[in-house]
PDB file of N, CA and C in Angstrom:
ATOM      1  N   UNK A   1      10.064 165.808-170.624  1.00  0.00           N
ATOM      2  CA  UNK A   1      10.769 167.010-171.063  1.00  0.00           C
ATOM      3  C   UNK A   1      11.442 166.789-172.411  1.00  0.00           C
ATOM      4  N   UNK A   2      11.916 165.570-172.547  1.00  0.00           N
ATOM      5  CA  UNK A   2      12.386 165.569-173.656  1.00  0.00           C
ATOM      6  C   UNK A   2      11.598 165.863-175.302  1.00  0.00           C
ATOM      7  N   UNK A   3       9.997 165.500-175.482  1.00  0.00           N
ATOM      8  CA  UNK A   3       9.697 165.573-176.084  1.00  0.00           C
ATOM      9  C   UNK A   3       9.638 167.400-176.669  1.00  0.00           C
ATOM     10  N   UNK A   4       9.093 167.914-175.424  1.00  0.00           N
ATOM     11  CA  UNK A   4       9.243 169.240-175.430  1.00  0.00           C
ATOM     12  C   UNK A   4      10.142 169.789-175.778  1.00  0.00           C
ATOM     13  N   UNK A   5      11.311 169.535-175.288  1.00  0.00           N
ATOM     14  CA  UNK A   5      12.606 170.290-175.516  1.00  0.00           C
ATOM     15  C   UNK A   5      12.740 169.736-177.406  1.00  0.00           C
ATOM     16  N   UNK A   6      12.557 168.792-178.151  1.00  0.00           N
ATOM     17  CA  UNK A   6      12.538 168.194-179.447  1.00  0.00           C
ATOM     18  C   UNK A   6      12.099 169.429-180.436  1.00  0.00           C
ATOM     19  N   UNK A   7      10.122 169.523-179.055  1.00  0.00           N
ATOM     20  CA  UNK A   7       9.522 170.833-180.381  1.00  0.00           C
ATOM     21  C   UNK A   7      10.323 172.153-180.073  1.00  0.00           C
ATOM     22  N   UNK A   8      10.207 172.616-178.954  1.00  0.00           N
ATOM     23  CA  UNK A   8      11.523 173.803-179.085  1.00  0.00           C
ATOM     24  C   UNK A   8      12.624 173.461-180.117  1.00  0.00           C
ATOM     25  N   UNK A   9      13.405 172.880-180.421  1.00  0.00           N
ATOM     26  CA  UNK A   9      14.165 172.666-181.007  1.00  0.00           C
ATOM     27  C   UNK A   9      13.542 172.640-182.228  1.00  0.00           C
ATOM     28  N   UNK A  10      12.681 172.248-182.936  1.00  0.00           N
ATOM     29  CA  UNK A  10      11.726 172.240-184.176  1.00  0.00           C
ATOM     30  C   UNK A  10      11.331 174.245-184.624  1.00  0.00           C
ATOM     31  N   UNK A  11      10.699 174.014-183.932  1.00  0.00           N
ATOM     32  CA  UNK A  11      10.152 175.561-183.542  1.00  0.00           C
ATOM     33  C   UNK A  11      11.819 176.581-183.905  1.00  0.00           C
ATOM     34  N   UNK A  12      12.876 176.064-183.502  1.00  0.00           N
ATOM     35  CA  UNK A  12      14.180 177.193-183.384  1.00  0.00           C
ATOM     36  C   UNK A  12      14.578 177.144-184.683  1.00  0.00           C
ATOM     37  N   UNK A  13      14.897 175.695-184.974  1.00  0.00           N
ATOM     38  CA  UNK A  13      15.049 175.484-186.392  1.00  0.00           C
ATOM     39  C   UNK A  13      14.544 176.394-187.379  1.00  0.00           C
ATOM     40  N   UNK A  14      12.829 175.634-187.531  1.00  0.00           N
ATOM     41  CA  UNK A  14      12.517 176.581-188.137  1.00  0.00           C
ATOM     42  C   UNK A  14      12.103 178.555-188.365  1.00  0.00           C
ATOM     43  N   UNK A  15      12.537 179.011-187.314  1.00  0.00           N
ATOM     44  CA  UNK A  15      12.789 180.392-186.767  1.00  0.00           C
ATOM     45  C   UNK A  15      13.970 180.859-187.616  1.00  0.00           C
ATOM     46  N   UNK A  16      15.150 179.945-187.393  1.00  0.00           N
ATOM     47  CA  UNK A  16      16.108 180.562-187.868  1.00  0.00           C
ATOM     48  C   UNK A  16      16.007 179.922-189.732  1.00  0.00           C
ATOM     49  N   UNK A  17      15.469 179.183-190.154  1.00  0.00           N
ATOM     50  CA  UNK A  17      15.146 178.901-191.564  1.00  0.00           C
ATOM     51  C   UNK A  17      14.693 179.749-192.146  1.00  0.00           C
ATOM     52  N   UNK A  18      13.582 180.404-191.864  1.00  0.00           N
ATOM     53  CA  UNK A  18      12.422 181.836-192.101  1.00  0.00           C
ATOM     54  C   UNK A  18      13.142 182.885-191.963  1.00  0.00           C
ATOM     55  N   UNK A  19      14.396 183.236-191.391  1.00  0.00           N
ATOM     56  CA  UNK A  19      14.893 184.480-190.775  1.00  0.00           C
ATOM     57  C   UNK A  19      14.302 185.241-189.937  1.00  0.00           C
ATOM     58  N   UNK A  20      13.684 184.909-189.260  1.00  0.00           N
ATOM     59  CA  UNK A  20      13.053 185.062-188.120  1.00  0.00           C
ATOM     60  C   UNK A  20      14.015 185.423-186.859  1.00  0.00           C
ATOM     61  N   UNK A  21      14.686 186.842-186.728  1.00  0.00           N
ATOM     62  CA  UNK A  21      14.962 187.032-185.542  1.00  0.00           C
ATOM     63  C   UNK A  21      14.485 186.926-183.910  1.00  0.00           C
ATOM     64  N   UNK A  22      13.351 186.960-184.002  1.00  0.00           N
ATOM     65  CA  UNK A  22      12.572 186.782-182.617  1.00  0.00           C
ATOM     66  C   UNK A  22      11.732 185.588-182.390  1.00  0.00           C
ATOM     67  N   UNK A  23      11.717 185.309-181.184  1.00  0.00           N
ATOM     68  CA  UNK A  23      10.919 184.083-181.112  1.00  0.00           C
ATOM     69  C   UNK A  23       9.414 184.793-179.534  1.00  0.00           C
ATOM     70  N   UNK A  24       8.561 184.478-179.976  1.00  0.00           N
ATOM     71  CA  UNK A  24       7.726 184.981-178.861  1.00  0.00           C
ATOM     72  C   UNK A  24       6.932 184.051-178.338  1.00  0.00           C
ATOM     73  N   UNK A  25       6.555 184.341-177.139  1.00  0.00           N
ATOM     74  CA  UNK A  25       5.740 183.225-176.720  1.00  0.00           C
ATOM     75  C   UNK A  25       4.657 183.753-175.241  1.00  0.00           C
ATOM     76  N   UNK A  26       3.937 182.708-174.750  1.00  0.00           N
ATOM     77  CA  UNK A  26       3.206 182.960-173.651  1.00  0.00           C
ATOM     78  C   UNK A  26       3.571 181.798-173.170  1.00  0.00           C
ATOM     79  N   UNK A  27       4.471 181.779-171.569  1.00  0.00           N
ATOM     80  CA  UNK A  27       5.322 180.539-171.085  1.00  0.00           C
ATOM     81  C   UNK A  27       4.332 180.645-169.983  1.00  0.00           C
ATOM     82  N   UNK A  28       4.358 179.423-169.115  1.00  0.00           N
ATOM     83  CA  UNK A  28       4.047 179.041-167.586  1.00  0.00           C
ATOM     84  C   UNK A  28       5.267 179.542-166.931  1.00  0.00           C
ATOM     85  N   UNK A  29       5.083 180.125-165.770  1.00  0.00           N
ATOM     86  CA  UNK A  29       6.228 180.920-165.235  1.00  0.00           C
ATOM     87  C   UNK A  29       7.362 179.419-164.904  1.00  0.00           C
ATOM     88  N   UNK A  30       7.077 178.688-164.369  1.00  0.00           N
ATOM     89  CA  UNK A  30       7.597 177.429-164.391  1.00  0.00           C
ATOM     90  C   UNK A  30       8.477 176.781-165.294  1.00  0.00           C
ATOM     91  N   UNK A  31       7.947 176.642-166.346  1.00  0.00           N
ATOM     92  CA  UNK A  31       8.957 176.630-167.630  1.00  0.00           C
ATOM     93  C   UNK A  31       9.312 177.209-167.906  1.00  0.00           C
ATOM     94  N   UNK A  32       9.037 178.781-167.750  1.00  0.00           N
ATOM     95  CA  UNK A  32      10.040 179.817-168.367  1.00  0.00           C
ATOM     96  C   UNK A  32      11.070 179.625-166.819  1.00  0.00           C
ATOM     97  N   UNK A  33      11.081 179.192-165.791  1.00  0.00           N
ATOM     98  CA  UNK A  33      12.193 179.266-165.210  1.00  0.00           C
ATOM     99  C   UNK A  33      13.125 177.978-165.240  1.00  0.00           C
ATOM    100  N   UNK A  34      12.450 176.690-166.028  1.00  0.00           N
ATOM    101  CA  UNK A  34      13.676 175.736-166.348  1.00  0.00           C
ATOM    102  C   UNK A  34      14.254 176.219-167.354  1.00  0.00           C
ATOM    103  N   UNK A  35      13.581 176.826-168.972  1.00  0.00           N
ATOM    104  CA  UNK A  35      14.091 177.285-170.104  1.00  0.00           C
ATOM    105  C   UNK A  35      15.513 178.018-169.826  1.00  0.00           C
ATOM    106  N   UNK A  36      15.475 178.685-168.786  1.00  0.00           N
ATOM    107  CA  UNK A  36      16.437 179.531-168.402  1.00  0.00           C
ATOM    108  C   UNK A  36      17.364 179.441-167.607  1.00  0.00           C
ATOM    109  N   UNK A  37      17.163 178.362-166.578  1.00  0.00           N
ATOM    110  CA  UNK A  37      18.113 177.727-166.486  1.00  0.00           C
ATOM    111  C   UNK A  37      19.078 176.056-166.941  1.00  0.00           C
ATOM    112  N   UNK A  38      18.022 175.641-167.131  1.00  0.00           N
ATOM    113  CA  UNK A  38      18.763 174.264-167.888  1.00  0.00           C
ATOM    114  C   UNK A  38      19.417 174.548-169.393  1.00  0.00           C
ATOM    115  N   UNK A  39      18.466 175.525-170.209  1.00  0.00           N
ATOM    116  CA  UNK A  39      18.971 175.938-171.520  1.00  0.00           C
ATOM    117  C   UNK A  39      19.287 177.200-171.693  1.00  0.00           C
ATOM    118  N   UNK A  40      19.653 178.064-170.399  1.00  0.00           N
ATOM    119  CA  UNK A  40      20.319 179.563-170.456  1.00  0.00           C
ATOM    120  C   UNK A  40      19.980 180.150-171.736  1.00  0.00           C
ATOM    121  N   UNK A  41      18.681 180.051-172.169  1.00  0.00           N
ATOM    122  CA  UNK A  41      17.676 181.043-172.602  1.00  0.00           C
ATOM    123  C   UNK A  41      17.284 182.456-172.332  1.00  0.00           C
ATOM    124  N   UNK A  42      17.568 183.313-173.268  1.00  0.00           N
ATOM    125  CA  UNK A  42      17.169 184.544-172.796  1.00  0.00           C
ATOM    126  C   UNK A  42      16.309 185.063-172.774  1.00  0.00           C
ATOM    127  N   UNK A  43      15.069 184.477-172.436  1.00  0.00           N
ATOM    128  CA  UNK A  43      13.693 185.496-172.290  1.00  0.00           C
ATOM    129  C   UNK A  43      13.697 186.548-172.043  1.00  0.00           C
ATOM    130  N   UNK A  44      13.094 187.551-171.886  1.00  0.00           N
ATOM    131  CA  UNK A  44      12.800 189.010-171.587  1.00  0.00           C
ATOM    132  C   UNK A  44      11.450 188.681-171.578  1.00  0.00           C
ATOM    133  N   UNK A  45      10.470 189.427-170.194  1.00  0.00           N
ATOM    134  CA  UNK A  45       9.134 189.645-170.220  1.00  0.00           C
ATOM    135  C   UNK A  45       8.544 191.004-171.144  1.00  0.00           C
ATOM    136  N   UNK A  46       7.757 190.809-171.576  1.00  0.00           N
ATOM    137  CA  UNK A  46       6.407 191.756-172.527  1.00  0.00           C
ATOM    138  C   UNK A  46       5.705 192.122-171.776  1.00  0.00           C
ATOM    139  N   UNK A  47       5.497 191.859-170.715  1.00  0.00           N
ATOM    140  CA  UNK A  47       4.099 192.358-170.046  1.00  0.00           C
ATOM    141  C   UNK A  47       4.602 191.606-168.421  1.00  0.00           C
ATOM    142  N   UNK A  48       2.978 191.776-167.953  1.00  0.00           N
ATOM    143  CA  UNK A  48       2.912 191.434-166.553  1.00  0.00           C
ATOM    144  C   UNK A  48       2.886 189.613-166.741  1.00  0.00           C
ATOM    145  N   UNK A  49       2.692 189.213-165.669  1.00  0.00           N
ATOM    146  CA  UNK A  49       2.536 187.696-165.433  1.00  0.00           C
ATOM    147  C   UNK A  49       1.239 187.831-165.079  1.00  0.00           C
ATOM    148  N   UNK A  50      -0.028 187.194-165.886  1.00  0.00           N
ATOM    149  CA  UNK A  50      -1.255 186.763-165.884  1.00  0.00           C
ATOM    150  C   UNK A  50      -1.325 185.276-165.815  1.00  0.00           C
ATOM    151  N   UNK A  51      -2.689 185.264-165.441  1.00  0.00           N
ATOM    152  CA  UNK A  51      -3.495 183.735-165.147  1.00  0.00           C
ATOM    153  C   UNK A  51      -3.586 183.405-166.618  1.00  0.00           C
ATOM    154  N   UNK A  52      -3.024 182.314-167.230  1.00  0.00           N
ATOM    155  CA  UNK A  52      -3.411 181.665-168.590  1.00  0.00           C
ATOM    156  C   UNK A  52      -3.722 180.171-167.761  1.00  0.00           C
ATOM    157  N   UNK A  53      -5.115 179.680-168.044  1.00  0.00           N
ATOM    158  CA  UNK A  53      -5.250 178.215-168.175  1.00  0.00           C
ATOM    159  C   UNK A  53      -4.632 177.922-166.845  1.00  0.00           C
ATOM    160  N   UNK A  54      -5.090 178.619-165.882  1.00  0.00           N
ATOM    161  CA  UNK A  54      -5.388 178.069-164.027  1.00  0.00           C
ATOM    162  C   UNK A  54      -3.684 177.780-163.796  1.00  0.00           C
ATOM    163  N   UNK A  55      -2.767 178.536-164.575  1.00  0.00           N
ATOM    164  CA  UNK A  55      -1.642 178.961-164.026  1.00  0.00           C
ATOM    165  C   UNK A  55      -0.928 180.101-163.926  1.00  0.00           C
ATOM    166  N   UNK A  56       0.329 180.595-163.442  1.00  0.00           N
ATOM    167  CA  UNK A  56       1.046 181.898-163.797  1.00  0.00           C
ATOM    168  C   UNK A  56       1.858 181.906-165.225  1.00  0.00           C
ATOM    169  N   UNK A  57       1.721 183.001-166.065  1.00  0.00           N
ATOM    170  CA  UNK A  57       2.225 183.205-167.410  1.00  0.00           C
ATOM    171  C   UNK A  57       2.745 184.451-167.472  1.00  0.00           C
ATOM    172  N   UNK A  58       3.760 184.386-168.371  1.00  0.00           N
ATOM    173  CA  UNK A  58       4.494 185.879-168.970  1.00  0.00           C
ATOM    174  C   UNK A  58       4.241 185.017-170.341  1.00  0.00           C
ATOM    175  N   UNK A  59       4.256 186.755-170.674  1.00  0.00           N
ATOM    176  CA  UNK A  59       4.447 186.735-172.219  1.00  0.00           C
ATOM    177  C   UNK A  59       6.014 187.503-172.764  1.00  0.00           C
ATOM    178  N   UNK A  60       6.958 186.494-172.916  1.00  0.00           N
ATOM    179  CA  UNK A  60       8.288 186.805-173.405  1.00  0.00           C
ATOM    180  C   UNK A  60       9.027 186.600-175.299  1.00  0.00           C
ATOM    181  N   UNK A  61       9.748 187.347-175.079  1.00  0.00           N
ATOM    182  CA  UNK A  61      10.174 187.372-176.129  1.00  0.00           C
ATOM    183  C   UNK A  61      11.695 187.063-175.993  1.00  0.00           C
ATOM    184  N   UNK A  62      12.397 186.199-177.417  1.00  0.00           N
ATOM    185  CA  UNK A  62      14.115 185.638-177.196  1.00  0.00           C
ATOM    186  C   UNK A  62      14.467 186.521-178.426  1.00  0.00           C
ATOM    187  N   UNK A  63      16.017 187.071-178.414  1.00  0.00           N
ATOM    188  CA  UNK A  63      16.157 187.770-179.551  1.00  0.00           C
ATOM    189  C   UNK A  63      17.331 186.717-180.144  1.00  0.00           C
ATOM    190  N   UNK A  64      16.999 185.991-181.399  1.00  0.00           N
ATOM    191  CA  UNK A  64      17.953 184.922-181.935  1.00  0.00           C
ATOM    192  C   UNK A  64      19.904 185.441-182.048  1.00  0.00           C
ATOM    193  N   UNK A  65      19.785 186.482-182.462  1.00  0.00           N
ATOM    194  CA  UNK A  65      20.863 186.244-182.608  1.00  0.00           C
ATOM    195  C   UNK A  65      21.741 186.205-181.308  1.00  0.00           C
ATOM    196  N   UNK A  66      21.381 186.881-180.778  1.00  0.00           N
ATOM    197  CA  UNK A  66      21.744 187.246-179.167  1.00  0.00           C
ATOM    198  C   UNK A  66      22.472 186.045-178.843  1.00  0.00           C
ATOM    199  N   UNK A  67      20.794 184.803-178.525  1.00  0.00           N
ATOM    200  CA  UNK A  67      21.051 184.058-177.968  1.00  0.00           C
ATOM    201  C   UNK A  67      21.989 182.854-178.871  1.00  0.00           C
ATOM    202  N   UNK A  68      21.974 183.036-179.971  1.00  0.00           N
ATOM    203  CA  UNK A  68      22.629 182.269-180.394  1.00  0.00           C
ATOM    204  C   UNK A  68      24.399 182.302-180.244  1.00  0.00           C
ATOM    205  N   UNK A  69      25.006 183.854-180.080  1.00  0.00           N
ATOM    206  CA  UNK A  69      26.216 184.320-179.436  1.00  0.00           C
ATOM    207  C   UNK A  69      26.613 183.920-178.270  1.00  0.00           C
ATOM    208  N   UNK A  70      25.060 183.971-176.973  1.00  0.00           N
ATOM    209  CA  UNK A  70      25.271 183.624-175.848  1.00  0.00           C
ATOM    210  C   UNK A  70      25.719 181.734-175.770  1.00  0.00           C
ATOM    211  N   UNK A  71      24.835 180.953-176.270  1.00  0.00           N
ATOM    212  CA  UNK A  71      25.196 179.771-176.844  1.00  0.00           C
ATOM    213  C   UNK A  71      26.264 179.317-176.861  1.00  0.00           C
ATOM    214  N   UNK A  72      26.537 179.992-178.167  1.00  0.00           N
ATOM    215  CA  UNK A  72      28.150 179.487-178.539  1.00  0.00           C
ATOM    216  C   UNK A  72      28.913 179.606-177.876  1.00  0.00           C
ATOM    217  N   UNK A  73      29.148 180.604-176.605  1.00  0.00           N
ATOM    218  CA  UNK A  73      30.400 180.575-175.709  1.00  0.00           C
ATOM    219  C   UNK A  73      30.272 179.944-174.535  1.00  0.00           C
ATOM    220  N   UNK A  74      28.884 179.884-173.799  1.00  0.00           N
ATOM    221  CA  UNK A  74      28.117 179.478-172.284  1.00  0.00           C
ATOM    222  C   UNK A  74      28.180 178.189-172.893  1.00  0.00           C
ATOM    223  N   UNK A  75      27.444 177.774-173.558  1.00  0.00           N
ATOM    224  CA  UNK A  75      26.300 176.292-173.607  1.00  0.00           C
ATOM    225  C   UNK A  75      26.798 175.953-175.221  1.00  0.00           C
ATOM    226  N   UNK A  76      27.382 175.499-175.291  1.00  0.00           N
ATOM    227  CA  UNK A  76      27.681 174.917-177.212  1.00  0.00           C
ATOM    228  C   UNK A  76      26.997 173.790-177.415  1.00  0.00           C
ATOM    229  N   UNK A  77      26.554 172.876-176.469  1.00  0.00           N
ATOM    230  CA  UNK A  77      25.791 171.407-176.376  1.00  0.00           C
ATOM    231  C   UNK A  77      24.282 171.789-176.510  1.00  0.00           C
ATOM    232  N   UNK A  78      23.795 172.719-176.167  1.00  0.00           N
ATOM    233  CA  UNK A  78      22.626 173.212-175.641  1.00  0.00           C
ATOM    234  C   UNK A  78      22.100 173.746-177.466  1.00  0.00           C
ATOM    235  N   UNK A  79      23.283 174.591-177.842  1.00  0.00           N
ATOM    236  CA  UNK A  79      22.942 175.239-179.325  1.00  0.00           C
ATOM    237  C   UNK A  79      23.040 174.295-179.849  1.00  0.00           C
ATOM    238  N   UNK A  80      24.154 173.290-179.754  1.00  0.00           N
ATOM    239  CA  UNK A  80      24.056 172.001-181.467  1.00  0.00           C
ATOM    240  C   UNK A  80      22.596 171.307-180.888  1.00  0.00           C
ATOM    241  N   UNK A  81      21.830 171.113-179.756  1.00  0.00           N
ATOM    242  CA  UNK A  81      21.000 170.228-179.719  1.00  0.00           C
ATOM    243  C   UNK A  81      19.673 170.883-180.334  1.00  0.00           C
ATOM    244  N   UNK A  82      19.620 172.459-180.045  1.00  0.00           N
ATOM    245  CA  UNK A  82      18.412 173.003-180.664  1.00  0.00           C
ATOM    246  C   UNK A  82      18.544 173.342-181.976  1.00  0.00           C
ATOM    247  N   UNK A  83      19.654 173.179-182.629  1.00  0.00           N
ATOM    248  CA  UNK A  83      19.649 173.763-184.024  1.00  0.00           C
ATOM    249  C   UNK A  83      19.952 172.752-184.843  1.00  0.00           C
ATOM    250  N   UNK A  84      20.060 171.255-184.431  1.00  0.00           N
ATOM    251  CA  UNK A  84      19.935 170.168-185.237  1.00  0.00           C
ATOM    252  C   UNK A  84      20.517 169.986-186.570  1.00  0.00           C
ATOM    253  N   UNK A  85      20.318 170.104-187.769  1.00  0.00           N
ATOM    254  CA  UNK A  85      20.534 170.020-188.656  1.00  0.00           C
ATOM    255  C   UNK A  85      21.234 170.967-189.422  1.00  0.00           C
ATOM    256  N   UNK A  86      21.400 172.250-189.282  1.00  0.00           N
ATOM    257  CA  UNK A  86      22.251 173.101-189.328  1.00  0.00           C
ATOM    258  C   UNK A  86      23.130 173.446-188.608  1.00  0.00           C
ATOM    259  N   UNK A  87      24.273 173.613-189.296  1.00  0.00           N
ATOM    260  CA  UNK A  87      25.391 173.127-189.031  1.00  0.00           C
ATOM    261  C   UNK A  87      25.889 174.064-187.949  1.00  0.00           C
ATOM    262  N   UNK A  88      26.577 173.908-186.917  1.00  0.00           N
ATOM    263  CA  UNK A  88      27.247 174.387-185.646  1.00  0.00           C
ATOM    264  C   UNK A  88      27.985 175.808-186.737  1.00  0.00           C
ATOM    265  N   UNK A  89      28.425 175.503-187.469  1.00  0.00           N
ATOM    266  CA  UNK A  89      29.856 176.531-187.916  1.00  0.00           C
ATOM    267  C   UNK A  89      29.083 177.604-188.538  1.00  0.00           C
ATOM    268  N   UNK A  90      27.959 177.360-188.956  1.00  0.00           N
ATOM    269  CA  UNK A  90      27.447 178.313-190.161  1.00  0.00           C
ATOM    270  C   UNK A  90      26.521 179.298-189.437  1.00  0.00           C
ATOM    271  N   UNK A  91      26.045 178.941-187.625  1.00  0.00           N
ATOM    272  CA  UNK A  91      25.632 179.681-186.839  1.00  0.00           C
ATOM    273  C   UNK A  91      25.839 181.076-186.687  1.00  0.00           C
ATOM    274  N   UNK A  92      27.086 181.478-186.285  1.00  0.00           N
ATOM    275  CA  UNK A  92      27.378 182.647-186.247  1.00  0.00           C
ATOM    276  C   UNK A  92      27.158 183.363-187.209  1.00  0.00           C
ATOM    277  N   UNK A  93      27.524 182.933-188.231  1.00  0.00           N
ATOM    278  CA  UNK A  93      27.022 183.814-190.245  1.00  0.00           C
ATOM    279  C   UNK A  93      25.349 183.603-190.242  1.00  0.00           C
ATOM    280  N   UNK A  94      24.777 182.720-189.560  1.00  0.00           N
ATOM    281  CA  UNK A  94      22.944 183.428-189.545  1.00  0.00           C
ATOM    282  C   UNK A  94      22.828 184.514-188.544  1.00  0.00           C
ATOM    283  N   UNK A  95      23.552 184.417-187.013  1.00  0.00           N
ATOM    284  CA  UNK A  95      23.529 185.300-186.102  1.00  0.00           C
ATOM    285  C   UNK A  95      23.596 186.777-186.900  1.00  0.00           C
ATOM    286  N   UNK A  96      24.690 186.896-187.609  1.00  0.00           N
ATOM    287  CA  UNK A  96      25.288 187.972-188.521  1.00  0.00           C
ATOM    288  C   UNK A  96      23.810 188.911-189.115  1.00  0.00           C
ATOM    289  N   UNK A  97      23.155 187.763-189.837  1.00  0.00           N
ATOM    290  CA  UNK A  97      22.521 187.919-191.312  1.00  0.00           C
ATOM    291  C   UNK A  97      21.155 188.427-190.331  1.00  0.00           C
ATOM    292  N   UNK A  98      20.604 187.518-189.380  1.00  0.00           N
ATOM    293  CA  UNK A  98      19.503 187.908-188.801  1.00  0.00           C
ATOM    294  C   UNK A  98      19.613 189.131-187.822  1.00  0.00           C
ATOM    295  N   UNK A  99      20.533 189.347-187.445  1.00  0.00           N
ATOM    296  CA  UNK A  99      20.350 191.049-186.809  1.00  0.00           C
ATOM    297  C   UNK A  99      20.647 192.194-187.779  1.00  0.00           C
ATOM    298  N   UNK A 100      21.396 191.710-189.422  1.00  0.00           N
ATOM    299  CA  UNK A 100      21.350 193.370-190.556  1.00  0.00           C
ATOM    300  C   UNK A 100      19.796 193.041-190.941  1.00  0.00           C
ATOM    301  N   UNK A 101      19.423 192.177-190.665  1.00  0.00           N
ATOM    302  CA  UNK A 101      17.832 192.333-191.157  1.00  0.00           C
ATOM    303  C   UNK A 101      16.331 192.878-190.416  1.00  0.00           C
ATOM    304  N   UNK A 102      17.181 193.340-188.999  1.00  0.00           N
ATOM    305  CA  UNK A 102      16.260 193.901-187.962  1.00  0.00           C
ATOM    306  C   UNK A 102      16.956 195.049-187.065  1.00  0.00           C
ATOM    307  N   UNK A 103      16.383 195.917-186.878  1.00  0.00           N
ATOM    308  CA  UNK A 103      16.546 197.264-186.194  1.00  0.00           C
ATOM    309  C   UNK A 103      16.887 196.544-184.427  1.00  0.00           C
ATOM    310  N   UNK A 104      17.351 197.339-183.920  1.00  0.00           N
ATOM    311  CA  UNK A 104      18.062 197.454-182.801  1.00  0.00           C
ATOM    312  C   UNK A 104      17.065 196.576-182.554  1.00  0.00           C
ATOM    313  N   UNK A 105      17.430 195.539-181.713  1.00  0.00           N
ATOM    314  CA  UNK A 105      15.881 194.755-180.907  1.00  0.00           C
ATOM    315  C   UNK A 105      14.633 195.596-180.074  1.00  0.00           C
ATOM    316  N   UNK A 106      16.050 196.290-178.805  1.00  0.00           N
ATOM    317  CA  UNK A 106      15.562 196.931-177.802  1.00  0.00           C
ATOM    318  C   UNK A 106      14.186 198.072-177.866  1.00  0.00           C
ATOM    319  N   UNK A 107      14.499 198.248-179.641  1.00  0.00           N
ATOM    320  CA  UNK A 107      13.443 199.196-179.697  1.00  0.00           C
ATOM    321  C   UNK A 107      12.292 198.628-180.095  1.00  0.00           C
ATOM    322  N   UNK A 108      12.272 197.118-180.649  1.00  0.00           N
ATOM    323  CA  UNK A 108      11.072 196.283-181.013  1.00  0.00           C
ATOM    324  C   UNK A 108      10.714 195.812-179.957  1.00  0.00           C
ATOM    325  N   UNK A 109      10.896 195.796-178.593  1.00  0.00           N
ATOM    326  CA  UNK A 109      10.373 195.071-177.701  1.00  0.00           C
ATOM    327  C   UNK A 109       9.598 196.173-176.545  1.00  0.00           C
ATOM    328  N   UNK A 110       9.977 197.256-176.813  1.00  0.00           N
ATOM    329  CA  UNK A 110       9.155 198.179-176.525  1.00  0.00           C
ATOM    330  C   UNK A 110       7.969 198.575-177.553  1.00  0.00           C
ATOM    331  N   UNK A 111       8.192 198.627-178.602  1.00  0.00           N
ATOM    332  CA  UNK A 111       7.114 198.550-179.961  1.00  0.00           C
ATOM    333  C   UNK A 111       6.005 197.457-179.190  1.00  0.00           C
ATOM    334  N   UNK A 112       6.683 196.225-179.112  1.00  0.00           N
ATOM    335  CA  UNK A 112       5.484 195.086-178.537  1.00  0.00           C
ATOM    336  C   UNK A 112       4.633 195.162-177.707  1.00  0.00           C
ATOM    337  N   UNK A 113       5.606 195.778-176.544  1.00  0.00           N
ATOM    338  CA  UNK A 113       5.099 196.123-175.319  1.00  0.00           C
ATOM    339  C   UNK A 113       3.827 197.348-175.499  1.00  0.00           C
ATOM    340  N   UNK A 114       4.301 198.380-176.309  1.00  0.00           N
ATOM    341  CA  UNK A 114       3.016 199.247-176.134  1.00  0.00           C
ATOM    342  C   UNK A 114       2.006 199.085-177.271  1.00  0.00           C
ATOM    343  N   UNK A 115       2.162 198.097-178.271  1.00  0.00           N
ATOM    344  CA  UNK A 115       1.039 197.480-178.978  1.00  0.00           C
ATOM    345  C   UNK A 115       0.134 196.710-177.963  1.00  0.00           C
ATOM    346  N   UNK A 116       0.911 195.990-177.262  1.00  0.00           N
ATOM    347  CA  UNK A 116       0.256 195.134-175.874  1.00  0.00           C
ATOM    348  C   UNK A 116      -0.751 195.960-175.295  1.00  0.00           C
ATOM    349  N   UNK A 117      -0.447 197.064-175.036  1.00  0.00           N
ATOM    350  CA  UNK A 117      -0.934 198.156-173.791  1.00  0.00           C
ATOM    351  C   UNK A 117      -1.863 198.403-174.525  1.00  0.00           C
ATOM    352  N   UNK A 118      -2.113 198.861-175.981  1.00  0.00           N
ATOM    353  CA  UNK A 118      -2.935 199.636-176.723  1.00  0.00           C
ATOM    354  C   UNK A 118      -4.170 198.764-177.050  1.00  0.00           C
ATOM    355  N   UNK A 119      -3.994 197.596-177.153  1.00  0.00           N
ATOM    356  CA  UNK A 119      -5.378 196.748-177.242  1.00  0.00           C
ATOM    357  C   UNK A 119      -5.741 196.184-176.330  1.00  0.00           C
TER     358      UNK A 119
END
């Protein structure tokens, strides 16, 4: 796990470097249920849970700043370990910067969802 949890942490980094409010993915239902509880991760499902690669999968989406708020007050060990090199303090001022740069989430994750549906 540890290596894994390293590239998550790589992967967040660079998310929040790019300004990249969202992070998306196609999880094993399995890991999306340690993600969420060992690292009180906020997934949200996109769709149904399908067979990927002879297991159960959702396709979820995390909204950064969110979770980076949720972080800082729940889990502060959990955020300095995934955000590494940038600095604990300067978090909240990207949280800030990456949600004036994106429309309400709630309405992009329905956007996803029925792009999903449409192809």
């Amino acid at each position: 796990m540890a290596i894994s949890a390293a590239l998550y942490g790589l992967v967040w980094q660079e998310s929040i470097r790019q300004d990249r409010a969202y992070m998306l993915a196609v999880m094993d239902n399995r890991l999306l249920r340690i993600m969420r509880r060992w690292f009180e991760f906020p997934f949200e499902p996109l769709g149904e849970t399908t067979d990927y690669m002879g297991s159960a999968s959702t396709s979820v989406s995390m909204y950064l700043p969110r979770t980076i708020e949720l972080l800082a007050s729940s889990n502060p060990e959990t955020l300095k370990f995934f955000s590494g090199d940038i600095p604990f303090r300067e978090l909240n001022n990207i949280a800030i910067d990456l949600r004036a740069n994106v429309p309400e989430h709630r309405s992009n994750v329905v956007e996803l969802r029925t792009a999903k549906l449409a192809t």
